[in-house]
PDB file of N, CA and C in Angstrom:
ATOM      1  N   UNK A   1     -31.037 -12.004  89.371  1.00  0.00           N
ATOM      2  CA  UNK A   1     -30.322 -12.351  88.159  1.00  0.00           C
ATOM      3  C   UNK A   1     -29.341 -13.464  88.495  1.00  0.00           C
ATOM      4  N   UNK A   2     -29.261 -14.557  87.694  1.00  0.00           N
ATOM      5  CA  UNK A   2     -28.537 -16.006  87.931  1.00  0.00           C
ATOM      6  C   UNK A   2     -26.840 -14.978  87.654  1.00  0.00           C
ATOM      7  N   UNK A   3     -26.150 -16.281  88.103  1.00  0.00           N
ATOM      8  CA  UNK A   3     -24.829 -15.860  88.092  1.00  0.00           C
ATOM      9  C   UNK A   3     -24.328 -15.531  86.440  1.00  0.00           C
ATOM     10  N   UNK A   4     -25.085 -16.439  85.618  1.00  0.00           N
ATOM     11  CA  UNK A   4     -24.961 -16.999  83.974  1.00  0.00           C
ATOM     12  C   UNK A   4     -25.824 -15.638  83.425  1.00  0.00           C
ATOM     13  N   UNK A   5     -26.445 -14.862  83.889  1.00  0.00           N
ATOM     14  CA  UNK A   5     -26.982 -13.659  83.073  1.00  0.00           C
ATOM     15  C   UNK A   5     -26.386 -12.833  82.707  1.00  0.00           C
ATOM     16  N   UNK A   6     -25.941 -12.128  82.060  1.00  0.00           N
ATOM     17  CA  UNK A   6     -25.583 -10.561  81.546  1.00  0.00           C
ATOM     18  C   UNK A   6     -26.325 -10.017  80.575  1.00  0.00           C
ATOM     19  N   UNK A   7     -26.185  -8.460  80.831  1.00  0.00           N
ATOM     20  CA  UNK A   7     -26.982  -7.423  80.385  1.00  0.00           C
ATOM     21  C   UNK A   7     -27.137  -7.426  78.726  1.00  0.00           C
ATOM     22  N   UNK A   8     -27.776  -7.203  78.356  1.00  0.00           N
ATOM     23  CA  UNK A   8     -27.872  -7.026  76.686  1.00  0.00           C
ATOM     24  C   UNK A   8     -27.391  -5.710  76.415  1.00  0.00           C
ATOM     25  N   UNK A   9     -26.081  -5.688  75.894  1.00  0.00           N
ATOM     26  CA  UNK A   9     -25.473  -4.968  75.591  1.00  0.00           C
ATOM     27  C   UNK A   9     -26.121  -3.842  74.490  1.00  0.00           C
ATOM     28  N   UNK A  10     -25.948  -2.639  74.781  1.00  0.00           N
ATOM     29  CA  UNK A  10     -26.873  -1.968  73.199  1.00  0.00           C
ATOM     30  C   UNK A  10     -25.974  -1.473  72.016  1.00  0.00           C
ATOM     31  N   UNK A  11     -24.964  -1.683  72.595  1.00  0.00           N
ATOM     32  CA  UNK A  11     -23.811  -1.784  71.248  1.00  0.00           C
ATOM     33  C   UNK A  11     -24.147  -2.721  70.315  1.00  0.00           C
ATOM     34  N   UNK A  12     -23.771  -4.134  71.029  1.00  0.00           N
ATOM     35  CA  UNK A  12     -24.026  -5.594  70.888  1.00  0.00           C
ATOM     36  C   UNK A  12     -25.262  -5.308  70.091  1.00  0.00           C
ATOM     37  N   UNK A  13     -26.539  -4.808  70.659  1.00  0.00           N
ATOM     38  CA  UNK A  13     -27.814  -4.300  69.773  1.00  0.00           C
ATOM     39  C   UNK A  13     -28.218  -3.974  68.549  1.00  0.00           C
ATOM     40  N   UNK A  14     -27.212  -2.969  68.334  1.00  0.00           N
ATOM     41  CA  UNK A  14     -27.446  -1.966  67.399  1.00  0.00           C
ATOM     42  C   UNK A  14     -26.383  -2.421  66.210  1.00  0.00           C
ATOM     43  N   UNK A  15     -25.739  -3.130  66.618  1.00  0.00           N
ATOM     44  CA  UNK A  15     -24.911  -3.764  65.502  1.00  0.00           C
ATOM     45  C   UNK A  15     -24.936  -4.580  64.896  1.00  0.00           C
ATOM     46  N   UNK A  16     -25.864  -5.815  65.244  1.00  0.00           N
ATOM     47  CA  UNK A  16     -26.861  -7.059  65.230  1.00  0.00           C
ATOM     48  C   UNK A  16     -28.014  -6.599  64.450  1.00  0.00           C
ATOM     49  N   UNK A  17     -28.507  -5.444  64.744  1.00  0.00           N
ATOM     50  CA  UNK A  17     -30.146  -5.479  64.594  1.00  0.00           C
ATOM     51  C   UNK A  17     -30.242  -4.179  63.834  1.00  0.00           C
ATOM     52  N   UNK A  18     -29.499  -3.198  63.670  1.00  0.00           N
ATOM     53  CA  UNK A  18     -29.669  -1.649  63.246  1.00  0.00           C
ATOM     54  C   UNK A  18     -29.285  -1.447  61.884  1.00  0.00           C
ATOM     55  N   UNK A  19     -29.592  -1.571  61.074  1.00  0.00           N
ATOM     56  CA  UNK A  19     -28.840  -0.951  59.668  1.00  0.00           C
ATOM     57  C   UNK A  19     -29.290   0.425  58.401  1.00  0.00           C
ATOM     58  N   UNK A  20     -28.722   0.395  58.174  1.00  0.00           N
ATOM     59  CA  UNK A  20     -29.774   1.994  57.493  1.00  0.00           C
ATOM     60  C   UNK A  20     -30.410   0.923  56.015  1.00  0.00           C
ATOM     61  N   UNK A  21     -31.598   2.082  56.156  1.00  0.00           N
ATOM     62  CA  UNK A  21     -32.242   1.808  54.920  1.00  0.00           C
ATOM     63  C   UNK A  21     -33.180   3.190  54.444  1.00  0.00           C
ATOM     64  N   UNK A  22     -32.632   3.989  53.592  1.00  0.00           N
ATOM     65  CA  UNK A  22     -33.285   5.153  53.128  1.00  0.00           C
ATOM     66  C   UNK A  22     -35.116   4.838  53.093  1.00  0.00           C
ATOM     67  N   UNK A  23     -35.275   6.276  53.495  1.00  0.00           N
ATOM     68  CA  UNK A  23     -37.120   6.116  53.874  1.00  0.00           C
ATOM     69  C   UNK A  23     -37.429   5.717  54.813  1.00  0.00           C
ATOM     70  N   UNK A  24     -36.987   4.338  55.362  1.00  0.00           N
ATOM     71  CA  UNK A  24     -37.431   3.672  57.064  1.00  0.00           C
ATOM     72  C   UNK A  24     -37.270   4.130  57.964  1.00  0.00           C
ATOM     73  N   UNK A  25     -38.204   4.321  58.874  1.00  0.00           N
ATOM     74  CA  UNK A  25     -37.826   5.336  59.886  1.00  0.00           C
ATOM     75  C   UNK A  25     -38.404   4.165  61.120  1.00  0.00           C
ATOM     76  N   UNK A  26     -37.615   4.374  62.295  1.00  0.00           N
ATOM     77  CA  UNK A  26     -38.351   3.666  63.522  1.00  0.00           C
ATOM     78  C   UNK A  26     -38.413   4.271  64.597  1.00  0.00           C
ATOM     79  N   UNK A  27     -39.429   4.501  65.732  1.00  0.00           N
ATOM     80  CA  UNK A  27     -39.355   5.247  66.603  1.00  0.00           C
ATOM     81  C   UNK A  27     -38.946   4.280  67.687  1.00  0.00           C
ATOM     82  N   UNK A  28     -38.735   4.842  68.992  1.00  0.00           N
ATOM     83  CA  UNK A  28     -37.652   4.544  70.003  1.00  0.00           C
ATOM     84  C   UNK A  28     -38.839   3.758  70.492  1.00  0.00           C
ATOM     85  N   UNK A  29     -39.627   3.467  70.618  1.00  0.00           N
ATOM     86  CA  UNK A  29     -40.741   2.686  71.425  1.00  0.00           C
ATOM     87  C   UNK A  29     -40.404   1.146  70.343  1.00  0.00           C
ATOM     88  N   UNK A  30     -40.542   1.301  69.141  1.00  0.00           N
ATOM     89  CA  UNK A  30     -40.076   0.053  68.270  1.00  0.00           C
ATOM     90  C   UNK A  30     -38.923  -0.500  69.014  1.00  0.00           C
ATOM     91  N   UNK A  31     -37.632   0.122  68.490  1.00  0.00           N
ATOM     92  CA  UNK A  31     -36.339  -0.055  69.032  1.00  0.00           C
ATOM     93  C   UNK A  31     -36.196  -1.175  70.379  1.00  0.00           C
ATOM     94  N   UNK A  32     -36.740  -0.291  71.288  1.00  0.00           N
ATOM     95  CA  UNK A  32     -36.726  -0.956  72.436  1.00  0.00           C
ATOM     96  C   UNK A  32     -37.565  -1.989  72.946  1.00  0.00           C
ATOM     97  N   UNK A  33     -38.773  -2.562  71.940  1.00  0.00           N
ATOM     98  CA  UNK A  33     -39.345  -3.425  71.899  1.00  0.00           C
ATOM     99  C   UNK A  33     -38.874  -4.407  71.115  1.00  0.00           C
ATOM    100  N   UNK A  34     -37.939  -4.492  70.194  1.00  0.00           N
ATOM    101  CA  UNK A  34     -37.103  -4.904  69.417  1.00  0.00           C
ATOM    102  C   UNK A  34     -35.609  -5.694  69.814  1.00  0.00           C
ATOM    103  N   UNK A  35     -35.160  -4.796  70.933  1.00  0.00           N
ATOM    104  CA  UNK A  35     -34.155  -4.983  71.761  1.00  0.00           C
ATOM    105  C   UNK A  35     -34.297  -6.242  72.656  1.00  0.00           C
ATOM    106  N   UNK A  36     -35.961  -5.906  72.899  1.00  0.00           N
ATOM    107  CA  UNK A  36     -36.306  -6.566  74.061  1.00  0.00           C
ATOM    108  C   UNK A  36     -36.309  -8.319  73.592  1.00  0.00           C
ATOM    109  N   UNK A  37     -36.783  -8.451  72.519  1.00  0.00           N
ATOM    110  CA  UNK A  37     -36.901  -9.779  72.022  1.00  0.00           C
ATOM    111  C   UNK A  37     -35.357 -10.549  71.824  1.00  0.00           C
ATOM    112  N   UNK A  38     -34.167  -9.460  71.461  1.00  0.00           N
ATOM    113  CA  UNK A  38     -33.060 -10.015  70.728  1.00  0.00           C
ATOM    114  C   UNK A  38     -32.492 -10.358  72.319  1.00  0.00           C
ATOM    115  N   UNK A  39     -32.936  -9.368  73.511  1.00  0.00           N
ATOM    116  CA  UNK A  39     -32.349 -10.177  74.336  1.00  0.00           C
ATOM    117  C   UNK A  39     -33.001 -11.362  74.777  1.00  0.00           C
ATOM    118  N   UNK A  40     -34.288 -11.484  74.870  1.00  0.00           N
ATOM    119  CA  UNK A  40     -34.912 -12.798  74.663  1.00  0.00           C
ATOM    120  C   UNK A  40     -34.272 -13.782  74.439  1.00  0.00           C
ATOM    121  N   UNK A  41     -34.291 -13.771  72.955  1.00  0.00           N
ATOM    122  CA  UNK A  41     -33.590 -15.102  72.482  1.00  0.00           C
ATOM    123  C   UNK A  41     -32.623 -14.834  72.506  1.00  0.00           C
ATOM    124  N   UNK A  42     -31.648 -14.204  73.418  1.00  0.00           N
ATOM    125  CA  UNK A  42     -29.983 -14.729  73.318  1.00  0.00           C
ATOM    126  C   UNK A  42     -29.564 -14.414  75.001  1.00  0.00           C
ATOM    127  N   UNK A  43     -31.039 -14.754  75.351  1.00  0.00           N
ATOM    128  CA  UNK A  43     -31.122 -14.755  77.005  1.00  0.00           C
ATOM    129  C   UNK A  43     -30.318 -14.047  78.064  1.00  0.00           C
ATOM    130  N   UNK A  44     -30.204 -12.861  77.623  1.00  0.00           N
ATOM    131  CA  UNK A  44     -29.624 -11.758  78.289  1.00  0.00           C
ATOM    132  C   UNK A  44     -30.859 -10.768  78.861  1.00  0.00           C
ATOM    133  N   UNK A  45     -30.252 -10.569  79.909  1.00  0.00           N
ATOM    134  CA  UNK A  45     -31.443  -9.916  80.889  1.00  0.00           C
ATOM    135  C   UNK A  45     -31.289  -8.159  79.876  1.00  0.00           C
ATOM    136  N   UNK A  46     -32.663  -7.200  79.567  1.00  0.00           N
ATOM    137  CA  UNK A  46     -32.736  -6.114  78.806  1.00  0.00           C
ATOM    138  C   UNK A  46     -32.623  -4.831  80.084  1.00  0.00           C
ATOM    139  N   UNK A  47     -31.998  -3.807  80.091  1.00  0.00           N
ATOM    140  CA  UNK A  47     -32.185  -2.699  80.567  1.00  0.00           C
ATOM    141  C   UNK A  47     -33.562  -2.118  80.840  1.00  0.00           C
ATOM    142  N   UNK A  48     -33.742  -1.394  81.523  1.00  0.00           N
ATOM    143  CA  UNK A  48     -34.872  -0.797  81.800  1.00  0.00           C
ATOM    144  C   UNK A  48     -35.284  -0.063  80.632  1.00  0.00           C
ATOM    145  N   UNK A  49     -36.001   0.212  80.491  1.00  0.00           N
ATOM    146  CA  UNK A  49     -36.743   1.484  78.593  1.00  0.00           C
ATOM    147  C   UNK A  49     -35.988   2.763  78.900  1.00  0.00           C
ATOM    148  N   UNK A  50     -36.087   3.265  79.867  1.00  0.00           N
ATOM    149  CA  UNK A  50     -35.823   4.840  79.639  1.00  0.00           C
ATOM    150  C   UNK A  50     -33.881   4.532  79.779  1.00  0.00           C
ATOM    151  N   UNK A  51     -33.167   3.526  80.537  1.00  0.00           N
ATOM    152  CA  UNK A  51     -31.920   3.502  80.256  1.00  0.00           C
ATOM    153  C   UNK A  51     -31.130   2.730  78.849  1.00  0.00           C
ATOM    154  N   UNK A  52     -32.182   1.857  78.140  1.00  0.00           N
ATOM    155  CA  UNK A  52     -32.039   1.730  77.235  1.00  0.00           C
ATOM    156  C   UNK A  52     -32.415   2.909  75.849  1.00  0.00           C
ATOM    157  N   UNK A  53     -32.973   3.713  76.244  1.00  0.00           N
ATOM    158  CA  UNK A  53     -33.157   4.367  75.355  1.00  0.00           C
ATOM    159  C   UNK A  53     -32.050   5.643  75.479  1.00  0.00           C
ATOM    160  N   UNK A  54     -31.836   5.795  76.690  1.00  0.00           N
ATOM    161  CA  UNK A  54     -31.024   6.795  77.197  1.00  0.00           C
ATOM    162  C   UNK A  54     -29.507   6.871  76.036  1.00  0.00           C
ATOM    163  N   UNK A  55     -29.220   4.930  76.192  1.00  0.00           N
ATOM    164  CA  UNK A  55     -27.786   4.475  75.842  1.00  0.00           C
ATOM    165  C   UNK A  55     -28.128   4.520  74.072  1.00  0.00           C
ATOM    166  N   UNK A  56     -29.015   3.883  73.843  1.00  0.00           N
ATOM    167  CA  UNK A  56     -29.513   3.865  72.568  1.00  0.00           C
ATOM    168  C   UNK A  56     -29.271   5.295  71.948  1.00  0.00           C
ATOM    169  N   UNK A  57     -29.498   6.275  72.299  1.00  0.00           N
ATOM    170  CA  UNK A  57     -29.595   7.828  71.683  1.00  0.00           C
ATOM    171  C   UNK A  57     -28.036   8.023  71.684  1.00  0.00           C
ATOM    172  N   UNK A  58     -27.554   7.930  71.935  1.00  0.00           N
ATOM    173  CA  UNK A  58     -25.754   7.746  72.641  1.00  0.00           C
ATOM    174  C   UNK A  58     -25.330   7.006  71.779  1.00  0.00           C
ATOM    175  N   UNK A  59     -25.751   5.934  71.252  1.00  0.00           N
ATOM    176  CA  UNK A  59     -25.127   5.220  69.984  1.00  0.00           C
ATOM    177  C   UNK A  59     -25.798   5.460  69.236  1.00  0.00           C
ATOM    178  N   UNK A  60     -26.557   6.230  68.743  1.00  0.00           N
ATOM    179  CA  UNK A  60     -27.417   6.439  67.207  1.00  0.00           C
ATOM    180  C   UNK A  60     -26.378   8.027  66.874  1.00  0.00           C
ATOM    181  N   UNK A  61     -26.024   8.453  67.950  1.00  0.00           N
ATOM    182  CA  UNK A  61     -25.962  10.307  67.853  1.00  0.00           C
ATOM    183  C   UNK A  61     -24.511   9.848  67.383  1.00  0.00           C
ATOM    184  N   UNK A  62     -23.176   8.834  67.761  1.00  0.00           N
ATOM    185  CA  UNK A  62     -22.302   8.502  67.568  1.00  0.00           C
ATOM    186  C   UNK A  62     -21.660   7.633  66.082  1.00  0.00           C
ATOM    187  N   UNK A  63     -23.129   7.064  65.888  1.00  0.00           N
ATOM    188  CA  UNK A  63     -23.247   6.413  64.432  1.00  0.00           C
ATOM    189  C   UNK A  63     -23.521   7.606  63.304  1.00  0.00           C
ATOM    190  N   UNK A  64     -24.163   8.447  63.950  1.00  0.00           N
ATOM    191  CA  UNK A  64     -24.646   9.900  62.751  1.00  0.00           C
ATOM    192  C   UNK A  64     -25.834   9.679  62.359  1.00  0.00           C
ATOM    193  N   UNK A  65     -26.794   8.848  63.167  1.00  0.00           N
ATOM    194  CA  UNK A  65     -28.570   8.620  62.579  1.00  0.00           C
ATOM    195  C   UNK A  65     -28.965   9.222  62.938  1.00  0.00           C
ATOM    196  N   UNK A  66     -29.805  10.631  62.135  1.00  0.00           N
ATOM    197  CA  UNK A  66     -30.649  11.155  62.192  1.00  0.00           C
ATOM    198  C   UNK A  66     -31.964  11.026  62.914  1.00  0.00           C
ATOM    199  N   UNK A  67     -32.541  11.908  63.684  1.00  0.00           N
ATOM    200  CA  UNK A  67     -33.856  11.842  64.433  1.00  0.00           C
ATOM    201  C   UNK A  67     -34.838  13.076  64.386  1.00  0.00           C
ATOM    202  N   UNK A  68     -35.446  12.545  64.878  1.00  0.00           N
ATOM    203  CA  UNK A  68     -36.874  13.600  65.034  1.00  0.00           C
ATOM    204  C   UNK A  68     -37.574  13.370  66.267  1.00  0.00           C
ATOM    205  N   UNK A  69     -38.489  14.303  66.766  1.00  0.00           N
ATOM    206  CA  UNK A  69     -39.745  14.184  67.932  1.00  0.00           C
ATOM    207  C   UNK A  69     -40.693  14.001  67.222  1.00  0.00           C
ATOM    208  N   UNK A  70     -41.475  12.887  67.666  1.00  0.00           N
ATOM    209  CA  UNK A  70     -42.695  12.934  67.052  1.00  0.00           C
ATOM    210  C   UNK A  70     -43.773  12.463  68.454  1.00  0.00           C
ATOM    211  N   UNK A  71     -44.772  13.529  68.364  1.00  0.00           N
ATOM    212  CA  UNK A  71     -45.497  13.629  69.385  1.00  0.00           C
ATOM    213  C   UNK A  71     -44.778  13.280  71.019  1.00  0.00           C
ATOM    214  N   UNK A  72     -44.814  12.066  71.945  1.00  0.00           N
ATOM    215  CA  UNK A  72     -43.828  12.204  73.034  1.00  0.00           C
ATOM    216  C   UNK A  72     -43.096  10.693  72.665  1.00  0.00           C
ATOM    217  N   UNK A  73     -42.403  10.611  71.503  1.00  0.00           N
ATOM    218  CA  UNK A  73     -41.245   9.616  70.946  1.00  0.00           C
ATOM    219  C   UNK A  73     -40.381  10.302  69.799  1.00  0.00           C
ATOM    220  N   UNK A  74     -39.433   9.252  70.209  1.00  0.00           N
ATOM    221  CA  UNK A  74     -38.015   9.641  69.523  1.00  0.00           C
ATOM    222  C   UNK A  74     -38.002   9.050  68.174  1.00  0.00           C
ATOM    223  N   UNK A  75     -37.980   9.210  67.019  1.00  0.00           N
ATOM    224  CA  UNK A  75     -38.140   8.406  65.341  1.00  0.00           C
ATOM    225  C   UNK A  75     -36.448   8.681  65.211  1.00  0.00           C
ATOM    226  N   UNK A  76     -35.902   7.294  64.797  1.00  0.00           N
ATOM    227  CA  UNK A  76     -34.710   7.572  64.250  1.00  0.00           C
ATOM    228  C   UNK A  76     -34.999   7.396  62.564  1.00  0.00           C
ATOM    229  N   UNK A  77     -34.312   7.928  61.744  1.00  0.00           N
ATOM    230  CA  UNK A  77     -34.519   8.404  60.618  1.00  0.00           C
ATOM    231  C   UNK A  77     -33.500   7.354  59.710  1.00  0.00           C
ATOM    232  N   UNK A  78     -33.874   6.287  58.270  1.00  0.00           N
ATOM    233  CA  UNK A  78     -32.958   5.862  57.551  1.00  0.00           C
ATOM    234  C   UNK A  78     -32.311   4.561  58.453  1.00  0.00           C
ATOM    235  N   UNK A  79     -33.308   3.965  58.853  1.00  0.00           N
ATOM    236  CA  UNK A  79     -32.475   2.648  59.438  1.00  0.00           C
ATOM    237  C   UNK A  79     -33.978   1.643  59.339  1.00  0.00           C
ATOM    238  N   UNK A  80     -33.655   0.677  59.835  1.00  0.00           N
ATOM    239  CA  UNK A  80     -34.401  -0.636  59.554  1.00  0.00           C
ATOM    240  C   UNK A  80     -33.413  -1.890  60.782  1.00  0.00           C
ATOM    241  N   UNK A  81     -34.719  -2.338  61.194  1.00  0.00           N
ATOM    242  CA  UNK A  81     -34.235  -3.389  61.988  1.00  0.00           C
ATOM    243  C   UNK A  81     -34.231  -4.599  61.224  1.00  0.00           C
ATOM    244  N   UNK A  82     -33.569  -5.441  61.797  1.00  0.00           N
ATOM    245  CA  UNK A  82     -33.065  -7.196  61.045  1.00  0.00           C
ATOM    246  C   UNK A  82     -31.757  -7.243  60.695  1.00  0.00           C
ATOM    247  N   UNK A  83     -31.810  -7.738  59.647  1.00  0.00           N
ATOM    248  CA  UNK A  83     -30.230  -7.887  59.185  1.00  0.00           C
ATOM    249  C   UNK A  83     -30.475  -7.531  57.427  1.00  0.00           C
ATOM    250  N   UNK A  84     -29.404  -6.834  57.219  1.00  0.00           N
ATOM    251  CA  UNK A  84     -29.021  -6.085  55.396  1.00  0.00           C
ATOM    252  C   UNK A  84     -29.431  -7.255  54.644  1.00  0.00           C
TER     253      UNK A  84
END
């Protein structure tokens, strides 16, 4: 990692990219494929999946978004990625 890299924050993430939208549901495999692009283009190196998802569940459970198991993934419930 160059000296000029830093981590893609998933705060930074989820505040950028997360917003509720009744009915939409996204599972954690989206999310973090999702993540992966925003650090892309704003050229920040992405966390590994399972520690991004780790941190991700940690800020969804703190925001109050609802989830579910569905088969072996995590669906967060009432959100939508992009911007409102």
């Amino acid at each position: 990692m160059s000296k000029t890299a830093s981590i893609g924050r998933v705060e930074s993430y989820a505040a950028a990219r997360i917003f509720p939208r009744a009915g939409n549901n996204h599972t954690a495999e989206e999310i973090f494929l999702d993540y992966v692009a925003w650090c892309t283009k704003f050229h920040h190196v992405p966390l590994r999946d399972g520690v991004f998802r780790e941190r991700f569940a940690d800020v969804a459970r703190a925001a109050g978004i609802p989830t579910h198991s569905e088969w072996s993934d995590r669906v967060y419930l009432g959100v939508a990625l992009g911007k409102p």
